[in-house]
Protein backbone atom coordinates (compact mmCIF):
# COMPACT_ATOMS: atom_id res chain seq x y z
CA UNK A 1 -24.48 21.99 -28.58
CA UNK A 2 -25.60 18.48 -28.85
CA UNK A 3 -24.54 15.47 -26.23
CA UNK A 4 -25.13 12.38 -25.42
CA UNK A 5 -25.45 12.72 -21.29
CA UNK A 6 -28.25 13.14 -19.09
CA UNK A 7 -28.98 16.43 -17.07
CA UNK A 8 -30.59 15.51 -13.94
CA UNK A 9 -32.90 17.94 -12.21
CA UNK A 10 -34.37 19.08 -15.08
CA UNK A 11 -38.16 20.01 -15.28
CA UNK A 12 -40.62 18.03 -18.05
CA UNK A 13 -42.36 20.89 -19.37
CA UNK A 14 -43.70 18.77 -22.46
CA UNK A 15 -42.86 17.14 -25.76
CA UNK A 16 -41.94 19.27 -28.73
CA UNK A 17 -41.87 17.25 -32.38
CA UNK A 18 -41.82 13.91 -30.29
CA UNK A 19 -38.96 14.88 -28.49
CA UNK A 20 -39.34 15.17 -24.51
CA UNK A 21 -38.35 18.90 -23.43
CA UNK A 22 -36.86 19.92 -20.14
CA UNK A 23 -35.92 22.86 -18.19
CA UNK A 24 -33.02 23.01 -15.65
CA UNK A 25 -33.95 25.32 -12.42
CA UNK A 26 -30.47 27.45 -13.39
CA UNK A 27 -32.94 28.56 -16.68
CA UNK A 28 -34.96 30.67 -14.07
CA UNK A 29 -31.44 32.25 -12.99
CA UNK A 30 -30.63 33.44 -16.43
CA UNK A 31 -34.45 34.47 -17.40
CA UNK A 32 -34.50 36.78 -14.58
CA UNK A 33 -30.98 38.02 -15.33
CA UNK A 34 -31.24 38.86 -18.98
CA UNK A 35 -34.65 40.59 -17.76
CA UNK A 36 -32.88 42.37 -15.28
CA UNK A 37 -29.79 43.35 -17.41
CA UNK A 38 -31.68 44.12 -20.76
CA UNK A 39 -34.38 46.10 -19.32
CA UNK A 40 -32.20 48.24 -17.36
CA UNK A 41 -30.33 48.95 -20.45
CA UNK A 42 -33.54 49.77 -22.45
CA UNK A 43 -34.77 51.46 -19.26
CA UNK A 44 -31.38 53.94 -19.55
CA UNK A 45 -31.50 54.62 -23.04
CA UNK A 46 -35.06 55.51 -23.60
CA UNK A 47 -36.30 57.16 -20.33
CA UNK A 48 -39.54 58.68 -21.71
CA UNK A 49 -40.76 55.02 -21.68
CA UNK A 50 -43.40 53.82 -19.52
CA UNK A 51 -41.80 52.22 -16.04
CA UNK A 52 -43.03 48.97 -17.12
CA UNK A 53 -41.80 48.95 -21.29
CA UNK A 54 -38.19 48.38 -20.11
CA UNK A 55 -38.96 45.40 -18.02
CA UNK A 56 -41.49 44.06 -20.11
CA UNK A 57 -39.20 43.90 -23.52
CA UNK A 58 -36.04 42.56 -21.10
CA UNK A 59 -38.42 39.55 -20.14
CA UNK A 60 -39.43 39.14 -23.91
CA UNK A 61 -35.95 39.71 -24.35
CA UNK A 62 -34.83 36.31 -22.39
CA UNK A 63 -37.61 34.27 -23.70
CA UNK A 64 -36.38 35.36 -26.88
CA UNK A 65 -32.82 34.44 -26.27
CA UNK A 66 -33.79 30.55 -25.03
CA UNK A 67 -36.46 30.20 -28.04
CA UNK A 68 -33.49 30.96 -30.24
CA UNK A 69 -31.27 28.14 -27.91
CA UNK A 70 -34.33 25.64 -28.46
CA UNK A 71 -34.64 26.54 -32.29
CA UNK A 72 -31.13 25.78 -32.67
CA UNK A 73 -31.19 22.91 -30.52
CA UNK A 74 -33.98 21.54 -32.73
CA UNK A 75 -31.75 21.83 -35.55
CA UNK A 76 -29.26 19.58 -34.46
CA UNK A 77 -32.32 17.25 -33.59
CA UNK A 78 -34.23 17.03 -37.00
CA UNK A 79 -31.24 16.42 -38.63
CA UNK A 80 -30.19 13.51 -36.13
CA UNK A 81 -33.56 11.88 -36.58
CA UNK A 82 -33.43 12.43 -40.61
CA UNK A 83 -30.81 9.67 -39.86
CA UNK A 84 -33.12 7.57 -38.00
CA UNK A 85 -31.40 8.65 -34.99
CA UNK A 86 -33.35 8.59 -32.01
CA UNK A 87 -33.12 11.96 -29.90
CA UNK A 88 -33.75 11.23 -25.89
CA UNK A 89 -34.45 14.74 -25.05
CA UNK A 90 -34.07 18.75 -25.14
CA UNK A 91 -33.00 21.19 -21.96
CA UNK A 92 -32.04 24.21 -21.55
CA UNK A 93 -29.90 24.90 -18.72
CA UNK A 94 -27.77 27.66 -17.38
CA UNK A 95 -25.16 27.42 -20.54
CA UNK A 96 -27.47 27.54 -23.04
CA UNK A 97 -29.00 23.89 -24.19
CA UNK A 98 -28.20 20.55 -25.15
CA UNK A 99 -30.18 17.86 -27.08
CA UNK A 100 -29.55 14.57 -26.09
CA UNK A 101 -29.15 12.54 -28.86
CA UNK A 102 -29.47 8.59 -28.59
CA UNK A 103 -25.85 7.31 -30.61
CA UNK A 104 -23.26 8.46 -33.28
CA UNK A 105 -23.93 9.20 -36.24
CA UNK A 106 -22.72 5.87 -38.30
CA UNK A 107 -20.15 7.74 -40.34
CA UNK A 108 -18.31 11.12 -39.97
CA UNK A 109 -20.35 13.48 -42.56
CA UNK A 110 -23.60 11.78 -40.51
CA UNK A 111 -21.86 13.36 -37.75
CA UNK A 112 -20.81 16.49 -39.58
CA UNK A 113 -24.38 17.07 -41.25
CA UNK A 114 -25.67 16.81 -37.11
CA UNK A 115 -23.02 19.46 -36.28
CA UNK A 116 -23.25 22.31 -38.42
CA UNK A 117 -27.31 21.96 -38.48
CA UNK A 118 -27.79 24.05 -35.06
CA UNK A 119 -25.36 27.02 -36.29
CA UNK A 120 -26.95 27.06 -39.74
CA UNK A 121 -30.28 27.92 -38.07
CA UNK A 122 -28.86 30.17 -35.86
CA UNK A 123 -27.50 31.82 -38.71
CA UNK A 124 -30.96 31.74 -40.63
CA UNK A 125 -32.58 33.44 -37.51
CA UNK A 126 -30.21 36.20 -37.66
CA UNK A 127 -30.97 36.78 -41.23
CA UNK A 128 -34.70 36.52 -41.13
CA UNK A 129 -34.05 39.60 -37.61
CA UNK A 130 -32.20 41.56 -39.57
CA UNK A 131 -34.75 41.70 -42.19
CA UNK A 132 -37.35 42.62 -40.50
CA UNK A 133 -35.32 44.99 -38.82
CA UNK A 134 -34.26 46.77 -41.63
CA UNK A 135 -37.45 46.25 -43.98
CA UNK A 136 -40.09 46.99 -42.26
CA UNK A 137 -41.10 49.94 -39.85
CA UNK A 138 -41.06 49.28 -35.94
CA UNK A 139 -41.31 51.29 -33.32
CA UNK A 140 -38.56 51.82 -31.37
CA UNK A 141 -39.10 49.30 -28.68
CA UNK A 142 -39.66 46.46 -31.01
CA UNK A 143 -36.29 47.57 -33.22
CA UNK A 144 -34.63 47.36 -30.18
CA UNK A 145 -35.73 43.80 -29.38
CA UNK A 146 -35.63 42.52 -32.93
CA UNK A 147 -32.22 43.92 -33.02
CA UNK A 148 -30.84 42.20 -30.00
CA UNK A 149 -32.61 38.89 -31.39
CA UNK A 150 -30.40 38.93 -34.43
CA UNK A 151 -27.59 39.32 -32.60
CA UNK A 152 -28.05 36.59 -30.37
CA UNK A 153 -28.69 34.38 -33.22
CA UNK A 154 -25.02 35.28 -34.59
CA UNK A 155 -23.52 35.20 -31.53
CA UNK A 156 -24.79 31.42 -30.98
CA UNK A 157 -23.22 30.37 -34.40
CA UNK A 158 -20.10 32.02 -34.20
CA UNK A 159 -19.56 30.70 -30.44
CA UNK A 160 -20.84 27.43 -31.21
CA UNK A 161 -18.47 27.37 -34.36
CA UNK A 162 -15.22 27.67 -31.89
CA UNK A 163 -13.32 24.36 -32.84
CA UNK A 164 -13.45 22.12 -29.41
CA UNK A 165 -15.91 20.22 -27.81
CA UNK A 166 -18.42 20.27 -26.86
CA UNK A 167 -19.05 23.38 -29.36
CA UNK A 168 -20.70 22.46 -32.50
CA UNK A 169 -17.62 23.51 -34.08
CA UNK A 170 -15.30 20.70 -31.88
CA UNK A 171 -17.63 18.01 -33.78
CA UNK A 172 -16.82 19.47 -37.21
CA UNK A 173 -13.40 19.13 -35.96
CA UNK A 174 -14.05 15.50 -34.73
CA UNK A 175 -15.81 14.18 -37.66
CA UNK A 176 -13.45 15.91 -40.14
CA UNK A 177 -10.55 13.35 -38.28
CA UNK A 178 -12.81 10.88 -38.71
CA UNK A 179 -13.36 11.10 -42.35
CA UNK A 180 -9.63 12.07 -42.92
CA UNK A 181 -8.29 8.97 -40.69
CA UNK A 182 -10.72 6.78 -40.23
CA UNK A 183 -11.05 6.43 -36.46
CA UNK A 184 -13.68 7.97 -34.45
CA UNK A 185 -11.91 7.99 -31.49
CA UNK A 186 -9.23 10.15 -33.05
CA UNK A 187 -11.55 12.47 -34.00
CA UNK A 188 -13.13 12.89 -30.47
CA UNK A 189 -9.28 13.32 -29.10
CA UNK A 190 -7.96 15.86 -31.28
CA UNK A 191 -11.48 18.04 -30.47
CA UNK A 192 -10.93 17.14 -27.02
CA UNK A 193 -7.75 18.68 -27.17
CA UNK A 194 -8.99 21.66 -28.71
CA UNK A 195 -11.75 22.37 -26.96
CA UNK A 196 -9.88 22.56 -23.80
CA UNK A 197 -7.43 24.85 -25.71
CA UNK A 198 -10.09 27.20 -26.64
CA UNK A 199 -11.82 26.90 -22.96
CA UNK A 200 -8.28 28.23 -21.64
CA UNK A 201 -8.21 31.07 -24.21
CA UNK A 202 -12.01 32.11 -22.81
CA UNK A 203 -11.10 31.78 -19.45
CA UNK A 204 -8.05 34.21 -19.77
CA UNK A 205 -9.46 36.21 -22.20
CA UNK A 206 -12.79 37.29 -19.64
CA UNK A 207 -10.48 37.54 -16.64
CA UNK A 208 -7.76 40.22 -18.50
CA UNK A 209 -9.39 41.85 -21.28
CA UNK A 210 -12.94 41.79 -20.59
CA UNK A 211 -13.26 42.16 -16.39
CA UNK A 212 -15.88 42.93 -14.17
CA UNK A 213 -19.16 40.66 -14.01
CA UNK A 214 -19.18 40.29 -17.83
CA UNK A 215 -15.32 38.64 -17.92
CA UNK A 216 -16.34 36.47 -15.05
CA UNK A 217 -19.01 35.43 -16.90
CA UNK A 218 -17.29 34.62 -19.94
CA UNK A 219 -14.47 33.08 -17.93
CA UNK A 220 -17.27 30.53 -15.97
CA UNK A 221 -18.62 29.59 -19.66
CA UNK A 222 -14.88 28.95 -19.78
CA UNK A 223 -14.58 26.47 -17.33
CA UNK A 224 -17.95 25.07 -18.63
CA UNK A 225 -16.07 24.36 -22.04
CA UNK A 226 -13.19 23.03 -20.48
CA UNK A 227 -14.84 20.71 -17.82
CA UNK A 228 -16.58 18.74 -20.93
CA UNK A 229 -13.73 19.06 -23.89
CA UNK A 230 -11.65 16.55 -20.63
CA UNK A 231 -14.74 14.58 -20.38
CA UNK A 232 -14.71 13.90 -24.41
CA UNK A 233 -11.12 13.16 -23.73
CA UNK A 234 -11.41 10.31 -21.05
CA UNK A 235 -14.68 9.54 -23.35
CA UNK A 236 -12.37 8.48 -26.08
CA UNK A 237 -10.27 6.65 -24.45
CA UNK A 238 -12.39 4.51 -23.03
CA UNK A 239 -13.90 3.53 -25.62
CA UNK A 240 -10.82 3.16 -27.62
CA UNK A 241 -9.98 0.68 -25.18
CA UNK A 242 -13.48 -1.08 -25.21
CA UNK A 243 -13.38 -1.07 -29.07
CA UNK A 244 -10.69 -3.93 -28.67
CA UNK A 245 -12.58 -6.56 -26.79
CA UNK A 246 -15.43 -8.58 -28.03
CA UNK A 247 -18.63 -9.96 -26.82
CA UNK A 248 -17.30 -13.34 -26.88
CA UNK A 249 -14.61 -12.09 -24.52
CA UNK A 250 -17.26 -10.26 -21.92
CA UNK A 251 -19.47 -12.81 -22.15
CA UNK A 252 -19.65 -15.14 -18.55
CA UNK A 253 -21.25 -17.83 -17.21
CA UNK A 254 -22.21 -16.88 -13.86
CA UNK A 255 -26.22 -17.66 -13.95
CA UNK A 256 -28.52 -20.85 -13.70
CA UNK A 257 -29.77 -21.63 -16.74
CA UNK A 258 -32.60 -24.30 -17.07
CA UNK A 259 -33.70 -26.85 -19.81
CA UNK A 260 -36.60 -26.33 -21.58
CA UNK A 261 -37.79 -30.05 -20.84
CA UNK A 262 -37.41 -29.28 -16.94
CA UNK A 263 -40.95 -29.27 -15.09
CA UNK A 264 -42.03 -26.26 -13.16
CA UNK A 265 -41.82 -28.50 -9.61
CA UNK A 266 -37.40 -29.43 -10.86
CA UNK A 267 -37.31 -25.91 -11.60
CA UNK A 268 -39.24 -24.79 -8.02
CA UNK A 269 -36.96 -27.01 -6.32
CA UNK A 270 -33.64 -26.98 -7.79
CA UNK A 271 -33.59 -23.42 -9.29
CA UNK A 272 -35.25 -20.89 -7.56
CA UNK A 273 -35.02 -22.41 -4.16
CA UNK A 274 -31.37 -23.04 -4.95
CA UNK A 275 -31.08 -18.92 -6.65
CA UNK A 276 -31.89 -15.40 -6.16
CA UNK A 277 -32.18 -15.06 -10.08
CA UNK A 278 -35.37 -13.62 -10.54
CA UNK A 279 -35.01 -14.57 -14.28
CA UNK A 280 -33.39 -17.90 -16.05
CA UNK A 281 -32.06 -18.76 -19.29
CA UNK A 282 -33.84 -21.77 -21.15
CA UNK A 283 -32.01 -23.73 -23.34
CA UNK A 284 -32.53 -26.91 -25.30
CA UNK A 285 -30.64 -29.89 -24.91
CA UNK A 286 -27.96 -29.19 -27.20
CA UNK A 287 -27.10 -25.37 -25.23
CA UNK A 288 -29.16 -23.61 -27.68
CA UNK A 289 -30.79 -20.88 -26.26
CA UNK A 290 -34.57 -20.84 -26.96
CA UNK A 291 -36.05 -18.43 -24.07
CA UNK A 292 -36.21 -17.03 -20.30
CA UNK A 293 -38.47 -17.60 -17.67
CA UNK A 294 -39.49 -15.80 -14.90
CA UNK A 295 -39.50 -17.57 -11.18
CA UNK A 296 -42.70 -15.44 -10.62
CA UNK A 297 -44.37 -17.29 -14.01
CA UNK A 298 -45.44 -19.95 -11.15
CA UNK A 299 -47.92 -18.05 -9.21
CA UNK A 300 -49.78 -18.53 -12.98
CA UNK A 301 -50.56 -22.16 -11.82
CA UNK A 302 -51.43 -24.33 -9.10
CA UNK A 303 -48.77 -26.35 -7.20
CA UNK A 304 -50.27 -29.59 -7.97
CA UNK A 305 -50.05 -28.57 -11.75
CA UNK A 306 -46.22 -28.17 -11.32
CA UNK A 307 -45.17 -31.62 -12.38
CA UNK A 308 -47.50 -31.82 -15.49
CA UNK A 309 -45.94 -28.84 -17.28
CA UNK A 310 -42.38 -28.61 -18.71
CA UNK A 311 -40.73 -24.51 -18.63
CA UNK A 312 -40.81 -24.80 -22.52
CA UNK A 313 -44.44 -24.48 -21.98
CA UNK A 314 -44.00 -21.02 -19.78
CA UNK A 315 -41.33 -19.51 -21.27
CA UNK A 316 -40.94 -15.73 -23.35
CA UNK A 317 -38.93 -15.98 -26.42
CA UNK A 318 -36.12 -14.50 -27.03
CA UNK A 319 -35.96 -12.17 -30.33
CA UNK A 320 -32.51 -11.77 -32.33
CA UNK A 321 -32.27 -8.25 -31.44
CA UNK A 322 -31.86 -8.89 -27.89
CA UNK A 323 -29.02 -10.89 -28.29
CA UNK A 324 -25.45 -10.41 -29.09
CA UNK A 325 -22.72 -12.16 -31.52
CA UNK A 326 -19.50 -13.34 -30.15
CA UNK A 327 -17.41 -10.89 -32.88
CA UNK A 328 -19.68 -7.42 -31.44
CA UNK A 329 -17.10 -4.91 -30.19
CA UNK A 330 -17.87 -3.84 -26.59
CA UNK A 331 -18.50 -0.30 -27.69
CA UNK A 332 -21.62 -1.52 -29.48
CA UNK A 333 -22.56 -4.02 -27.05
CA UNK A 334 -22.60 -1.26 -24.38
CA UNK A 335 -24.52 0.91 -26.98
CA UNK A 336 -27.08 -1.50 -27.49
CA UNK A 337 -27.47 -2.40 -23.82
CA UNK A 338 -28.29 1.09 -23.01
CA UNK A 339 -30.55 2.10 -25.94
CA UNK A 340 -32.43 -1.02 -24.80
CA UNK A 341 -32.30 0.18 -20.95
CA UNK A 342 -30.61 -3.60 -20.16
CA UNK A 343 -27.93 -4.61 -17.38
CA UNK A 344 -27.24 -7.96 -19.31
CA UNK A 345 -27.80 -10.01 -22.64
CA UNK A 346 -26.77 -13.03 -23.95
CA UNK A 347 -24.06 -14.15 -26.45
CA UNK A 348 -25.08 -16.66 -29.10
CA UNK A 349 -22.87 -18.83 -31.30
CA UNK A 350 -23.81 -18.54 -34.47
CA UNK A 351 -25.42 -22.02 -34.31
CA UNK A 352 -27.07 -20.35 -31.26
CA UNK A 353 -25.38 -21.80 -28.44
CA UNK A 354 -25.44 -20.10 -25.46
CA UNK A 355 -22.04 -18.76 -24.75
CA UNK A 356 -23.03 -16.67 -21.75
CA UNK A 357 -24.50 -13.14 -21.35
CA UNK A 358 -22.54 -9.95 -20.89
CA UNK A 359 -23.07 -7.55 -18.07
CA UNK A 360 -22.72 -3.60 -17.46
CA UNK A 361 -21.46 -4.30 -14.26
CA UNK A 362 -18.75 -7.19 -15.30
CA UNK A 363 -17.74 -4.44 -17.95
CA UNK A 364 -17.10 -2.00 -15.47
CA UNK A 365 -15.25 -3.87 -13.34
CA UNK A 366 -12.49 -6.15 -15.83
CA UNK A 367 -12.34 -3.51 -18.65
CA UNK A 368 -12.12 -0.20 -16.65
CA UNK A 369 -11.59 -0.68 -13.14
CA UNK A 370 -13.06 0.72 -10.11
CA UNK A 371 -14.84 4.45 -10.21
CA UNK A 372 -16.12 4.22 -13.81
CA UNK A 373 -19.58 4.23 -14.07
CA UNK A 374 -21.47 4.15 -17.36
CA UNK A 375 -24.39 6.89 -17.61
């Protein structure tokens, strides 16, 4: 699976290709149940074994399982950053993993090439286990493990190929929509909708058919599925409903700003006595934006130097790519904001008049009401 949220409470154990890698303390759980679980089996069907074999292949047995999560995680990744994607992060968790990727893909077979990538090495791990299984000679222990290996591996794509989110197979449905009718949000609906379709089929399907630990199991996973196909859903439709508002229409005028010709001792005394801003817009004399200034750049100089030296003089500049065009549709403002890790930027005129600066938190509150947060 691939997202785009956080997991919190997740260990750093390192960075693998660049990419920062994290374990979730619910890992441990499963480790020590596969071990558990596999080695008992192993333990049953071979009992001339050593007391330790059995326990020793179930532990290799659940590495072995979340290498092949992480292998097919990385898969998705690669192919994401082919695309000059940025990917955030890898975890594994108690579901299996996810690899945080930074944005969309910009068009739907971007988006399809990301999907299928983690199945397709899942699929290439089962073939290169079976191989070795069946060409070349193991003992029995090993044939055992390898054997359970592949079948992992072709487990992982065929369940990650059920069509809903947040399955692999839910964004082949969602960018197939998107190619076939041009909106993205669509797409993200329809494998909404399916996803919590097939999540209801899992859930019933472990309770009646399968019972005992395994069904409940396979009905939690279930519930998993569901729980995040809904969240895809109310994803869409916020951002549907972002995607019709502009910058332009965001944008406010709630913060000082301060000429570029103003001294340090004007802007001492009439702007950050006068304002808890801890940072301020400059413009030049026509509104043109031209750079911010920080109240703490006057520590840099003595009082008595104050008067002598205009904020033009202090000021950072302010690049093009942290600022925003009147015509940007929110969904892209809000994407840049948080790739940037910002809580406001301005909005230019294309003459580069300040029009005012948008905000996460004025987003929040006119375009989707109370209890939405953004992540």
């Amino acid at each position: 699976m691939f997202d785009t949220a956080e997991r919190r409470g997740s260990l750093r154990v390192g960075n693998l290709f660049g990419i920062p890698f994290f374990i979730d303390a619910s890992w441990f759980f499963i480790l020590a149940l596969v071990t558990w679980s596999y080695g008992s089996q192993l333990a049953a069907e071979y009992p001339s074994w050593s007391s330790l074999s059995p326990w020793i292949l179930g532990f290799m047995a659940g590495l072995g399982l979340f290498s092949s999560v992480l292998i097919h995680e990385l898969g998705h990744s690669f192919v994401a950053m082919a695309q000059g994607i940025p990917v955030r992060s890898i975890s594994l968790f108690l579901f299996g993993g996810v690899a945080r990727i930074e944005r969309e893909a910009r068009t739907p077979w971007g988006a399809l090439a990301i999907a299928v990538a983690g199945p397709l090495v899942s699929l290439s791990l089962f073939g290169f286990f079976w191989g070795i299984e069946n060409w070349l000679p193991l003992n029995e222990g090993i044939r055992a493990l390898v054997d359970l290996l592949a079948s992992v591996n072709l487990a992982l794509a065929v369940f990650n190929m059920l069509p809903g989110l947040p399955l692999d197979g839910g964004n082949v449905v969602k960018s197939l929509i998107w190619a076939i009718t041009g909106n993205q949000y669509k797409g993200v609906r329809v494998a909404s909708w399916s996803g919590m379709a097939v999540a209801a089929l899992m859930i019933a399907f472990g309770l009646i058919y399968i019972g005992g630990f395994n069904g409940l199991w396979f009905a939690v996973v279930g519930w998993f599925v569901f729980s995040n196909a809904r969240n895809y859903g109310k994803y869409a439709k916020v951002q549907e409903q972002l995607s019709a508002f502009t910058a332009e229409q965001a944008a406010v005028r709630t913060e000082m700003t301060v000429m570029g010709e103003t001294s340090l001792r004007s802007f001492a005394d009439f702007y950050v006595l006068a304002s808890p801003q801890e940072t301020f817009l400059v413009t030049d004399y026509l509104g043109r934006l031209v750079g911010r200034i920080d109240r703490r750049s006057l520590s840099r100089f003595a009082p008595e130097e104050w008067s002598s030296i205009p904020v033009s003089a202090v000021m950072q500049l302010i690049g093009v790519e942290e600022t925003l065009s009147p015509n940007q549709p929110l969904t892209e403002v809000i994407e840049r904001l948080q790739q940037q890790r910002l809580v406001r930027m301005p909005v230019l005129q294309s003459d580069g008049r300040l029009l005012g600066q948008v905000q996460l938190e004025d987003i929040q509150k006119r375009f989707l009401g109370r209890g939405w947060k953004f992540a």
